[in-house]
N, C-alpha and C. Protein backbone atom coordinates (compact mmCIF):
# COMPACT_ATOMS: atom_id res chain seq x y z
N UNK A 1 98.52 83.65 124.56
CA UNK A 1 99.56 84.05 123.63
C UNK A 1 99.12 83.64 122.22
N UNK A 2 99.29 84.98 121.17
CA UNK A 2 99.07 84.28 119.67
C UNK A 2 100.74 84.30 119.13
N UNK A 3 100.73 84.07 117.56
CA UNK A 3 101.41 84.04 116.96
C UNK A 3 100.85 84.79 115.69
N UNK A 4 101.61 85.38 115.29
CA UNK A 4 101.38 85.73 113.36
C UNK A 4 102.47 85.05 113.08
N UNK A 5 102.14 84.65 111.55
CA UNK A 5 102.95 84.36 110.57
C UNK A 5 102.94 85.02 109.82
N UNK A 6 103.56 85.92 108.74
CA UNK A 6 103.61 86.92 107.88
C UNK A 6 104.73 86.41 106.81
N UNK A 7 104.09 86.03 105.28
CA UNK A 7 104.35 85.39 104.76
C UNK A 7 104.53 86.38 103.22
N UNK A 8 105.81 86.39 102.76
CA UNK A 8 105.95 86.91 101.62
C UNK A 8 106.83 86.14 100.56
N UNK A 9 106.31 86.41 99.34
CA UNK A 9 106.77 85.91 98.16
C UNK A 9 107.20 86.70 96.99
N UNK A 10 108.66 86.64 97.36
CA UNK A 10 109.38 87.62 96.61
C UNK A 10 110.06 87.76 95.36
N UNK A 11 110.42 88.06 94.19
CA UNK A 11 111.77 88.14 93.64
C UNK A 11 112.98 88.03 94.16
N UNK A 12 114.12 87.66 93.20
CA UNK A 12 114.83 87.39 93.65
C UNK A 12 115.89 88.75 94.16
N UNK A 13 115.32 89.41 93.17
CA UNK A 13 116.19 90.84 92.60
C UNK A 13 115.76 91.90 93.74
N UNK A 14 114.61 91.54 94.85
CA UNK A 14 114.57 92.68 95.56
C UNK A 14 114.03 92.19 96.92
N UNK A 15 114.99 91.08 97.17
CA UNK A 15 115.04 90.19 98.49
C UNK A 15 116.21 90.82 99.65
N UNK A 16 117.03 91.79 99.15
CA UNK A 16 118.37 91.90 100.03
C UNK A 16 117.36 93.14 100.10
N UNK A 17 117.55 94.30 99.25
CA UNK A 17 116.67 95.73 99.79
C UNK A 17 115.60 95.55 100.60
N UNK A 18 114.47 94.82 100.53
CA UNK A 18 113.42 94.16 101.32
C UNK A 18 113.74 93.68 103.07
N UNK A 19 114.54 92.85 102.84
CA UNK A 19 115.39 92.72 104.40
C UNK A 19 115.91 93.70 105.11
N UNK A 20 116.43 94.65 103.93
CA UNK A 20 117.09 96.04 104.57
C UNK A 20 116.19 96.89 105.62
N UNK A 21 114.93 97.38 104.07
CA UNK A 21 113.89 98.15 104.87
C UNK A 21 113.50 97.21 105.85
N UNK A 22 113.14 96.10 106.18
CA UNK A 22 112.50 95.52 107.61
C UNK A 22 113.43 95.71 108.05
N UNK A 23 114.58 95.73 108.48
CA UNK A 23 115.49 95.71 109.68
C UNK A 23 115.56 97.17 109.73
N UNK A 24 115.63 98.05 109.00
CA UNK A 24 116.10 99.38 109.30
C UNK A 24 114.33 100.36 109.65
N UNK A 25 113.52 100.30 108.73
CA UNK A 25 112.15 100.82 108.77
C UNK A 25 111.39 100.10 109.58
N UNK A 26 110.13 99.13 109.30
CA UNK A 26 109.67 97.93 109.83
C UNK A 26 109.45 97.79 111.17
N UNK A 27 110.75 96.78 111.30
CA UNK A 27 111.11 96.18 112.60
C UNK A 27 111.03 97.34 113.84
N UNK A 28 111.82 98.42 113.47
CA UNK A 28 111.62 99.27 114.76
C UNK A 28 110.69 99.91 115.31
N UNK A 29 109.46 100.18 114.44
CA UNK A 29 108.10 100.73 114.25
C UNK A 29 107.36 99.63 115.10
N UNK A 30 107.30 98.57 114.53
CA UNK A 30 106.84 97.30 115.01
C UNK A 30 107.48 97.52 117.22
N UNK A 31 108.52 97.29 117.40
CA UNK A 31 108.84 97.00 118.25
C UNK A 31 108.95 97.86 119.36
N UNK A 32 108.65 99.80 118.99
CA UNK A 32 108.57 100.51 119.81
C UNK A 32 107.02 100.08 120.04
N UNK A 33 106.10 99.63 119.57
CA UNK A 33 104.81 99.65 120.38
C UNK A 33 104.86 98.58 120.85
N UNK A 34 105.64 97.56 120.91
CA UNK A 34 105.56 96.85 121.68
C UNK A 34 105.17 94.95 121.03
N UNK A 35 105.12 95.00 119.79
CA UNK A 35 105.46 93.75 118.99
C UNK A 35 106.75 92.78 119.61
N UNK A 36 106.39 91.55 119.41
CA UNK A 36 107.66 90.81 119.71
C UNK A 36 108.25 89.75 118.55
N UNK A 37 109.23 89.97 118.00
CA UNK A 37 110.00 89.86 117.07
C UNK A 37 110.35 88.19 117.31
N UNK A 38 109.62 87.12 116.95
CA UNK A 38 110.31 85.73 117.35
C UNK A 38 111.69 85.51 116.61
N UNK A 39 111.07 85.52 115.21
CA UNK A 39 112.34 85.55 114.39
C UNK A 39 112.17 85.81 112.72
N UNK A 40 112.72 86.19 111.84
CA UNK A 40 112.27 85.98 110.44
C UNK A 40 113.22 85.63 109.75
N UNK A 41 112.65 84.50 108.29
CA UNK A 41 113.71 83.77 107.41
C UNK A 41 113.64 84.15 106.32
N UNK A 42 114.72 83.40 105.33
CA UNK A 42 114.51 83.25 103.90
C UNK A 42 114.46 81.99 103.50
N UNK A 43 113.86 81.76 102.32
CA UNK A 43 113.53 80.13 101.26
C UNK A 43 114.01 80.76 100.31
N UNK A 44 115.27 80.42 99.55
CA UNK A 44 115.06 80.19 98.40
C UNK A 44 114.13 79.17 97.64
N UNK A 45 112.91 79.46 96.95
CA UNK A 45 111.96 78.59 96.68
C UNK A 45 112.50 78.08 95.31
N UNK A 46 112.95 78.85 94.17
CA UNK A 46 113.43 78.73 92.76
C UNK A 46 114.25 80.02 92.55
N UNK A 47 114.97 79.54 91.00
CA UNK A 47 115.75 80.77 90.76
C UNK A 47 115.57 81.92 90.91
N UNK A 48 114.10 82.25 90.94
CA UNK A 48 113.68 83.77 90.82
C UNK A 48 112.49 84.08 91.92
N UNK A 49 112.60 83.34 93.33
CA UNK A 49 111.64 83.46 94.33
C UNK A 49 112.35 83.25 95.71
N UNK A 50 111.99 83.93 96.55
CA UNK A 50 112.16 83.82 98.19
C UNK A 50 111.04 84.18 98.80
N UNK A 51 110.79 82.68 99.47
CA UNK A 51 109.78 82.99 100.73
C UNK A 51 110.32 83.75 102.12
N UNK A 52 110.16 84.27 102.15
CA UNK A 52 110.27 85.52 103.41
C UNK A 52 109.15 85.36 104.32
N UNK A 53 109.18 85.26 105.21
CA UNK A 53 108.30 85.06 106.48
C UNK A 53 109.20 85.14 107.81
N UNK A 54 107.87 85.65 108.68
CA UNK A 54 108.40 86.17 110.09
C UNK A 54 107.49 85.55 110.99
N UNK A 55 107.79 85.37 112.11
CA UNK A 55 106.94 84.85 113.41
C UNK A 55 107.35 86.17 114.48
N UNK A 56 106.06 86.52 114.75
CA UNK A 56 105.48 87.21 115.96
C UNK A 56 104.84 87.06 117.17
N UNK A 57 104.97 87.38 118.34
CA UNK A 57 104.33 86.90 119.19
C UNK A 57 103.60 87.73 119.95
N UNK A 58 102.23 87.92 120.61
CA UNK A 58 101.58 89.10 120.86
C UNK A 58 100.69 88.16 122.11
N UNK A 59 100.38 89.06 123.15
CA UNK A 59 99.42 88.52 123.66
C UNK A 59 98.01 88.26 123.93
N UNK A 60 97.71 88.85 122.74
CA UNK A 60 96.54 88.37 122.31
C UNK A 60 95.98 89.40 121.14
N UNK A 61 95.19 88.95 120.41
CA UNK A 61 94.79 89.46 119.02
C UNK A 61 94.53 90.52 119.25
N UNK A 62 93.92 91.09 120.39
CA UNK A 62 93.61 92.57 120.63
C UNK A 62 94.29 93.31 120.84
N UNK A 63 95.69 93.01 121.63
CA UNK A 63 97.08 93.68 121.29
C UNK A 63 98.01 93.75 120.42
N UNK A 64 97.65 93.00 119.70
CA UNK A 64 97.92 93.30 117.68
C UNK A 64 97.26 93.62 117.24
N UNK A 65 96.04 94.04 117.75
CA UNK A 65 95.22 95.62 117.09
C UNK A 65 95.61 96.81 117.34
N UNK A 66 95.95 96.43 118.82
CA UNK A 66 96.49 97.86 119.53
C UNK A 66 97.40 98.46 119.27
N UNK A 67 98.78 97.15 118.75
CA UNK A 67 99.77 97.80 118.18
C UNK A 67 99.51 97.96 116.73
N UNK A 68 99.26 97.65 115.80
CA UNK A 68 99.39 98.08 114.01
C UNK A 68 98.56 98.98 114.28
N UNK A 69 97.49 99.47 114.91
CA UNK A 69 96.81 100.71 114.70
C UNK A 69 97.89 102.15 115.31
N UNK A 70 99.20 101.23 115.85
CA UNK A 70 99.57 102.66 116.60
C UNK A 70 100.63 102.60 115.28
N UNK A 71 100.90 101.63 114.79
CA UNK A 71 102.22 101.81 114.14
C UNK A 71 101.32 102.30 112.53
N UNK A 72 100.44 102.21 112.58
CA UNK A 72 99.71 102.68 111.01
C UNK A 72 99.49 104.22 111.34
N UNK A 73 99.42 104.72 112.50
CA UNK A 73 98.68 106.43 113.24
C UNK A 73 100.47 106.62 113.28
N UNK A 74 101.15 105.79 113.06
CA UNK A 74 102.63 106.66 113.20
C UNK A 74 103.40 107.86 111.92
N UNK A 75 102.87 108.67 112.11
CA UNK A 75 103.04 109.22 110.90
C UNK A 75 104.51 109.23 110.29
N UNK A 76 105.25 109.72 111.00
CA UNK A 76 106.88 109.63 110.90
C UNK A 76 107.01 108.26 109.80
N UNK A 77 106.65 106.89 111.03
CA UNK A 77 106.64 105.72 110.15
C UNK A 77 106.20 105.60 109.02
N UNK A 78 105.26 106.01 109.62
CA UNK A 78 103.95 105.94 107.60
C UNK A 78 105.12 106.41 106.64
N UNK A 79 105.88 107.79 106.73
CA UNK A 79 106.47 108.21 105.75
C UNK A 79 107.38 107.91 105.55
N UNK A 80 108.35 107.56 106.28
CA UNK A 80 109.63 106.62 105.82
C UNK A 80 108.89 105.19 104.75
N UNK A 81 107.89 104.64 105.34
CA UNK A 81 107.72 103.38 104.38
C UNK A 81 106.96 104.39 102.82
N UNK A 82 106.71 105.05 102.86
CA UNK A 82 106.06 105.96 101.39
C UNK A 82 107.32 106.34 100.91
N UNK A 83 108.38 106.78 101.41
CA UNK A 83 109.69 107.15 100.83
C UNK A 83 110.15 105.80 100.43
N UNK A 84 110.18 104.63 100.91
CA UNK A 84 110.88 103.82 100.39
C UNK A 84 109.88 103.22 99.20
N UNK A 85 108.57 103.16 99.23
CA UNK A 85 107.94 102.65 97.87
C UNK A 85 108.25 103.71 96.88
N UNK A 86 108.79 104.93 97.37
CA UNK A 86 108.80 106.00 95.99
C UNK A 86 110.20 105.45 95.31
N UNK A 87 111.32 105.18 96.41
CA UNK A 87 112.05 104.73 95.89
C UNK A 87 112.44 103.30 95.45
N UNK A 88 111.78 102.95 95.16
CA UNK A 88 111.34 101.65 94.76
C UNK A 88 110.57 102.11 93.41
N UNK A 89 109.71 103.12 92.99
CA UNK A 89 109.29 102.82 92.06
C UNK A 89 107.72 102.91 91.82
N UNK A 90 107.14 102.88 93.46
CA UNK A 90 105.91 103.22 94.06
C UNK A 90 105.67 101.77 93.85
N UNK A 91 103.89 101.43 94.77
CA UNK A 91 103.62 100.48 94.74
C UNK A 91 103.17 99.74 93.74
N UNK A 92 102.87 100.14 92.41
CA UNK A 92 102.27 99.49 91.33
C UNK A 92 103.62 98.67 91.05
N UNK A 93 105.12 99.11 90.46
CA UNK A 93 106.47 98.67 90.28
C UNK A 93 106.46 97.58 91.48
N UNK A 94 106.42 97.78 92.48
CA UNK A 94 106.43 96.40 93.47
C UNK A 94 105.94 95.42 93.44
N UNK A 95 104.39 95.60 92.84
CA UNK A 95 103.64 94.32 92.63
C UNK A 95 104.36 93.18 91.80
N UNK A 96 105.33 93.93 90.81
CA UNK A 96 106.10 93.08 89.66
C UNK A 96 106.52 91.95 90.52
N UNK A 97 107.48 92.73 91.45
CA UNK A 97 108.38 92.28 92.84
C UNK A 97 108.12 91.33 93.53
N UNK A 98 106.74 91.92 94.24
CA UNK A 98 106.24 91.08 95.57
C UNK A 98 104.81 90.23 94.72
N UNK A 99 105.33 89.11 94.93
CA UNK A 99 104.45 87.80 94.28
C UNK A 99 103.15 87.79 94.93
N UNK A 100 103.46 87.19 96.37
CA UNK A 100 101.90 87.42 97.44
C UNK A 100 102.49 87.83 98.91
N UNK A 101 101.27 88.21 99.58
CA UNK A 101 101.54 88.78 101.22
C UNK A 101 100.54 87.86 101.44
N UNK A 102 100.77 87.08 102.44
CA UNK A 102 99.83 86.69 103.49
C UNK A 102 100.12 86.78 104.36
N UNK A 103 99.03 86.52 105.92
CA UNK A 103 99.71 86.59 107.19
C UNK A 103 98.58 85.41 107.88
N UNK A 104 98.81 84.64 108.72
CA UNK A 104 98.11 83.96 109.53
C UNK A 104 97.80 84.09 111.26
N UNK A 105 97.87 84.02 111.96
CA UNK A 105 97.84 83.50 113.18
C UNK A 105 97.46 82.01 113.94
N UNK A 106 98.22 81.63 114.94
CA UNK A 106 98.55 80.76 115.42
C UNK A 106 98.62 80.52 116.59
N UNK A 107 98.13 79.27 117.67
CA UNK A 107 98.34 79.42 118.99
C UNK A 107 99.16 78.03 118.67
N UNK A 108 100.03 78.11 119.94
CA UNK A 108 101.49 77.15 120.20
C UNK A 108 100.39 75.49 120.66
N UNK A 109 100.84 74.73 120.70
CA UNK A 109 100.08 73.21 121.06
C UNK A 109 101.59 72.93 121.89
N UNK A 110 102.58 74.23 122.73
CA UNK A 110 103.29 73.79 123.31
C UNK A 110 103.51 74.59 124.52
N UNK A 111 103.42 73.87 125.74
CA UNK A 111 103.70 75.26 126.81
C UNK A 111 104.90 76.55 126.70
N UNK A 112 105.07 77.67 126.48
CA UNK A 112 105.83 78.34 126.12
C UNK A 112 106.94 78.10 127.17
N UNK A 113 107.19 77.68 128.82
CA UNK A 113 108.27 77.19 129.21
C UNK A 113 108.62 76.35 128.83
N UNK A 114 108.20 75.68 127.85
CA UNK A 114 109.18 74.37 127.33
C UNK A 114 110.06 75.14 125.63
N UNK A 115 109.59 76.52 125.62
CA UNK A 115 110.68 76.24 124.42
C UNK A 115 111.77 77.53 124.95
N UNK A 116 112.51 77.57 123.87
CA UNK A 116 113.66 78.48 124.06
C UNK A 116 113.01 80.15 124.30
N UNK A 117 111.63 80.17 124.15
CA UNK A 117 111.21 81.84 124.00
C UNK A 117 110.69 81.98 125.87
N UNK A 118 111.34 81.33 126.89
CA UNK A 118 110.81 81.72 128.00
C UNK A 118 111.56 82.22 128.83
C-alpha cells in the first residue's frame, strides 16, 4: 500500500471555488478509476493562504499510474477541468491564485488493521 500526499497552497479568495471543483470535477474522475479518497483538509496558514492537501491511498505506485493515465485519457474529464480554468480566467490568472502544488508519496510505519481505514 502507498499513500500520496497532494499538497496545495492557495489564496484565500479562491479556496471555497477550489474545494467546489474537487468535490464536484476532481474527486469523481479520480474515484471512477478507482483512486481511494483517505481524506482532504484545510490550514488556514495566514490571512491570505490555505494549505489544502489530500491523502490517497493506492496499491501500489503502478496503480497510480494506471489510474491518472486513465483519468488524464478521460476526455469528458479533461474538459470539464479546461472549462473550469477558462472560467477562472485560464491557467496563467491561477498562478496569481495557486502559490505551489506539490505531491509526495508515502508508506504507513503502521499496520493498516490497526487504523480506522480497515
Amino acid at each position: 500500500m502507498i499513500y500520496r500526499r497532494k499538497t496545495y497552497f492557495v489564496h484565500t479568495s479562491i479556496a471555497e471555488e477550489f474545494n467546489d471543483h474537487f468535490n464536484k470535477t476532481l474527486l469523481p474522475a479520480q474515484i471512477r478509476y478507482g483512486a481511494r479518497l483517505v481524506g482532504r483538509w484545510q490550514v488556514k496558514k495566514d490571512r491570505d493562504t490555505f494549505e489544502i492537501f489530500a491523502i490517497w491511498e493506492y496499491d501500489s505506485l503502478t496503480i497510480y499510474k494506471t489510474i491518472e493515465n486513465k483519468v488524464k485519457s478521460d476526455k469528458e474529464h479533461v474538459e470539464r477541468v479546461q472549462n473550469w480554468y477558462k472560467r477562472m480566467g485560464g491557467r496563467e490568472n491561477l498562478k496569481k491564485v495557486f502559490f505551489s502544488i506539490d505531491q509526495d508519496f508515502m508508506e504507513s510505519t503502521v499496520l493498516r488493521e490497526k487504523t480506522i481505514l480497515h
